[in-house]
Each structure stands twice: as C-alpha cells, then as structure tokens.
C-alpha atoms as a PDB file:
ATOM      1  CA  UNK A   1       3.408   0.861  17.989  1.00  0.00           C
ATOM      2  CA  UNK A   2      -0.419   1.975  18.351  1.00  0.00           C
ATOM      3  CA  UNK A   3      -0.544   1.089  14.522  1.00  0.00           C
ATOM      4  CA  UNK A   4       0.694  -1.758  14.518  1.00  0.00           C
ATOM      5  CA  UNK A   5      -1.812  -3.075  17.345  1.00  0.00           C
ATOM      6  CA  UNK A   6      -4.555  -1.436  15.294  1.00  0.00           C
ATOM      7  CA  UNK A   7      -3.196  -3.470  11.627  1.00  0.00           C
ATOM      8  CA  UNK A   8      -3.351  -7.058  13.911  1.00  0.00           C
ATOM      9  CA  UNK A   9      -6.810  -6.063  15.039  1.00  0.00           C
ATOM     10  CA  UNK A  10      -7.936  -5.469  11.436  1.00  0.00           C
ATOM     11  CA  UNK A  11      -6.465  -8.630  10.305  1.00  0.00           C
ATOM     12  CA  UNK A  12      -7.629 -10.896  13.088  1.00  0.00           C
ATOM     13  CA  UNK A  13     -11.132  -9.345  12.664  1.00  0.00           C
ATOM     14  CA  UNK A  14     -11.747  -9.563   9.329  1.00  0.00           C
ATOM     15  CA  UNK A  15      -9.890 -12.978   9.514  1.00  0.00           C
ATOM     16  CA  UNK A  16      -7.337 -11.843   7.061  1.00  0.00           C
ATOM     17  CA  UNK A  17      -3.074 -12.480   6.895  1.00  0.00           C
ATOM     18  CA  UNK A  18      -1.624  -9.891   8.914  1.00  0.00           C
ATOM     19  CA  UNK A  19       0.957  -9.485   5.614  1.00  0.00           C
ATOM     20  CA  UNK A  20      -1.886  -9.558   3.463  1.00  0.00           C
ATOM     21  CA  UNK A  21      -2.691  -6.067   4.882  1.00  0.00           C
ATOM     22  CA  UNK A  22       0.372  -4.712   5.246  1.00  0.00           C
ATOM     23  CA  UNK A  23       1.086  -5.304   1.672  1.00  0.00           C
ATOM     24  CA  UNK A  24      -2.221  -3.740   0.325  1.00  0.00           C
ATOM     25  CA  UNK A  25      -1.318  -0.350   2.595  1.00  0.00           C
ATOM     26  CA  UNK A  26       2.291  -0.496   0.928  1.00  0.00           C
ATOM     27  CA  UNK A  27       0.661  -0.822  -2.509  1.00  0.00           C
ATOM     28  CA  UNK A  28      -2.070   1.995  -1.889  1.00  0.00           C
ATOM     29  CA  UNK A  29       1.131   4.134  -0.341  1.00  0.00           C
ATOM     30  CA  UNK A  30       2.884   3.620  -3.544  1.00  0.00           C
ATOM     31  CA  UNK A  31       0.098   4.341  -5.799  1.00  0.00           C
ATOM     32  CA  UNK A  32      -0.971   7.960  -3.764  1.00  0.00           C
ATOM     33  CA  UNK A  33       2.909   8.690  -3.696  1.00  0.00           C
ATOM     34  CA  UNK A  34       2.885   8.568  -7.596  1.00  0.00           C
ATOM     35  CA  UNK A  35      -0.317  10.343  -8.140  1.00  0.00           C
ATOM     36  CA  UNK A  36       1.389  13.335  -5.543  1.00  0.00           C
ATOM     37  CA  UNK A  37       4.179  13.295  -8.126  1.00  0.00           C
ATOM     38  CA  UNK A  38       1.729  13.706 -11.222  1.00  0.00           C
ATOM     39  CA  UNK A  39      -0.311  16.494  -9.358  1.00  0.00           C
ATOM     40  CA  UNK A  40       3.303  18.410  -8.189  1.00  0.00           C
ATOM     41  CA  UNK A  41       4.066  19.606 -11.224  1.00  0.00           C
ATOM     42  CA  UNK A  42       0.421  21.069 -11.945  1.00  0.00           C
ATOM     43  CA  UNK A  43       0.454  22.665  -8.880  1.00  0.00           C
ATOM     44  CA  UNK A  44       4.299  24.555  -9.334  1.00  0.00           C
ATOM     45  CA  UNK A  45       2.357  25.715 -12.761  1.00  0.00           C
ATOM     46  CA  UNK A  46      -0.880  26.652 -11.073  1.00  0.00           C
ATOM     47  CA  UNK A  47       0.738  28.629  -7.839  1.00  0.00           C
ATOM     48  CA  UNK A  48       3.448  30.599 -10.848  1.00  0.00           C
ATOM     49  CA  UNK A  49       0.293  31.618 -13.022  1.00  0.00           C
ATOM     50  CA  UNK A  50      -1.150  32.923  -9.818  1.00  0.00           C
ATOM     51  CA  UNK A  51       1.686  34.849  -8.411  1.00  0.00           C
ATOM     52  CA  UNK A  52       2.002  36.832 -11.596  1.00  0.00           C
END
C-alpha cells in the first residue's frame, strides 16, 4: 500500500495522470525483464567457463 501512496504523490506533484505513471513503470518493468532474459544466458555461459 506504501507504494501506491508514494505513485499518487508523484503524480499529483508533478501534476501528471496517476495511469500515466503507472503505465511508464509497467513499460520500464517490461523492458528490464527482457534485458534480464538477454543477459541470463551470458551469465549460465560465463559461471560454466568459470567452474571448469
């Protein structure tokens, strides 16, 4: 609940829509998730090469 308090006092203070915001966090979410999925497959390789 603390975040959501803290996402309506963002909004109201930079006199933005409330869903504005939240869809801007769900679009960065989505765009970190995939770049974790890109870098997961470089690490497995990185962590075998080192365990040799």
């Amino acid at each position: 609940m603390e975040i959501e308090q803290k996402l309506k006092q963002l909004a109201k203070k930079h006199k933005i829509p409330e869903e504005l915001l939240k869809e801007a966090i769900a679009l960065e979410k989505d765009r970190v998730m995939y770049a974790n999925r890109q870098c997961v497959p470089k690490l497995i390789k990185a962590i075998a090469q080192h365990a040799e």
